[in-house]
Protein backbone atom coordinates (compact mmCIF):
# COMPACT_ATOMS: atom_id res chain seq x y z
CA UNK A 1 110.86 156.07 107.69
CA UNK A 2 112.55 152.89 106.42
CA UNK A 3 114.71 152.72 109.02
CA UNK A 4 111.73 152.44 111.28
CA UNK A 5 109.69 150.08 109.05
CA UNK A 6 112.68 147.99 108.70
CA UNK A 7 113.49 147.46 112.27
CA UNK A 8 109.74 146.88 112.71
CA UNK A 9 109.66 144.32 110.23
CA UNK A 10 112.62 142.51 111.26
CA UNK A 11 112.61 143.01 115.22
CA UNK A 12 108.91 143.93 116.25
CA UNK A 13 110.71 147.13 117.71
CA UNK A 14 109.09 150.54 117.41
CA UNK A 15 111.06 153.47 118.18
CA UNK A 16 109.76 156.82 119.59
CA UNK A 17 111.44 160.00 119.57
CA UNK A 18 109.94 162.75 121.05
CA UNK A 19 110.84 166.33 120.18
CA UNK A 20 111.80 168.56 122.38
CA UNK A 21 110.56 171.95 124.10
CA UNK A 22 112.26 174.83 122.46
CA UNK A 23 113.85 175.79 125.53
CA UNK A 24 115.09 172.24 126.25
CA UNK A 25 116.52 172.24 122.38
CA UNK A 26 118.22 175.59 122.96
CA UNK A 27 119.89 174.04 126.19
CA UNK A 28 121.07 171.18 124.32
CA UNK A 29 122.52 173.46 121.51
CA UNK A 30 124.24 175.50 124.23
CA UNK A 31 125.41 172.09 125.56
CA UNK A 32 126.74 170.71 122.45
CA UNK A 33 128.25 174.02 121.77
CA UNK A 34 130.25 174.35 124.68
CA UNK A 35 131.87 171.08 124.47
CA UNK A 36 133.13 171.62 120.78
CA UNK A 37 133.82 175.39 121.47
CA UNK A 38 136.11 174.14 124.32
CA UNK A 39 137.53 171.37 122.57
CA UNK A 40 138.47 173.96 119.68
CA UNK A 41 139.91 176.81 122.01
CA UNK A 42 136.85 178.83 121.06
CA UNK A 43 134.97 181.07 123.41
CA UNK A 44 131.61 181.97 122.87
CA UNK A 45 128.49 183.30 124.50
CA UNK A 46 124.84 182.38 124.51
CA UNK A 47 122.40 185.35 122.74
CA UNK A 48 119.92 185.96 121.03
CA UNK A 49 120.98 185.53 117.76
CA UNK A 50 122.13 181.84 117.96
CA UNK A 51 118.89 181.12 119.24
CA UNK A 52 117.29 182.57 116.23
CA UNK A 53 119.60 180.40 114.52
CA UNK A 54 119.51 177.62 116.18
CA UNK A 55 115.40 177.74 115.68
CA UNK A 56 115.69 178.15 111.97
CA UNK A 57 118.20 175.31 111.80
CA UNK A 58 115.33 172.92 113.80
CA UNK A 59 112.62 174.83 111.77
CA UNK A 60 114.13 174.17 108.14
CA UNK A 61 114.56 170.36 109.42
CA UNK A 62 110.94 170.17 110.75
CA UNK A 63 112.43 168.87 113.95
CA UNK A 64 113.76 170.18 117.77
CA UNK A 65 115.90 166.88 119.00
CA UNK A 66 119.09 165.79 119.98
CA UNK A 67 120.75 165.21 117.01
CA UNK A 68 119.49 168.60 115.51
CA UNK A 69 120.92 170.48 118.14
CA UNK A 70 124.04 168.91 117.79
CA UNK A 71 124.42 169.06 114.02
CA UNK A 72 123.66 172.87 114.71
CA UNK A 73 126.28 173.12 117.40
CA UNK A 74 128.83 171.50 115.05
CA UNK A 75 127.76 173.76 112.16
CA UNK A 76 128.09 176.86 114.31
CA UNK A 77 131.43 175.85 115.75
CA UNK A 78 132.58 175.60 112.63
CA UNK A 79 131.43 178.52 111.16
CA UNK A 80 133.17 180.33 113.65
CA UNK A 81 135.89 178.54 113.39
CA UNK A 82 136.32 180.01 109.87
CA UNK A 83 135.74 182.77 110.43
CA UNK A 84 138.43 183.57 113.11
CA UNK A 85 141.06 182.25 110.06
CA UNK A 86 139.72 184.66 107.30
């Protein structure tokens, strides 16, 4: 909220993001998720379970956007990550 106030204040700019459908998010997180999952030599598929996941993630942060989906990719990624070298 201060960011936004303070750009306001300084710049007269206002800016809107709009949140997203939750099939749009879930396309994003699948999106996000294939790009790190390649990057990391990871293969993965889409179900139902990251979706669950992925809703809870957006749900807990009161927000379905682009940035959530890829902080959720990244989180997921990782988790599997560690899991492979346990």
């Amino acid at each position: 909220v201060e960011d936004k106030i303070a750009l306001s204040d300084r710049f007269g700019l206002w800016l809107s993001f709009y949140p997203f459908t939750q099939e749009h998010y879930l396309n994003v997180v699948e999106h996000w998720i294939t790009q790190l999952a390649q990057k990391a030599g990871l293969h993965w598929q889409r179900d139902e379970n990251l979706e669950k996941a992925a809703i809870r993630w957006a749900t807990a942060r009161g927000n379905r956007n682009g940035r959530c989906a890829y902080q959720f990719a990244r989180y997921w990624v990782g988790l599997e990550l560690l899991e492979q070298h346990t």
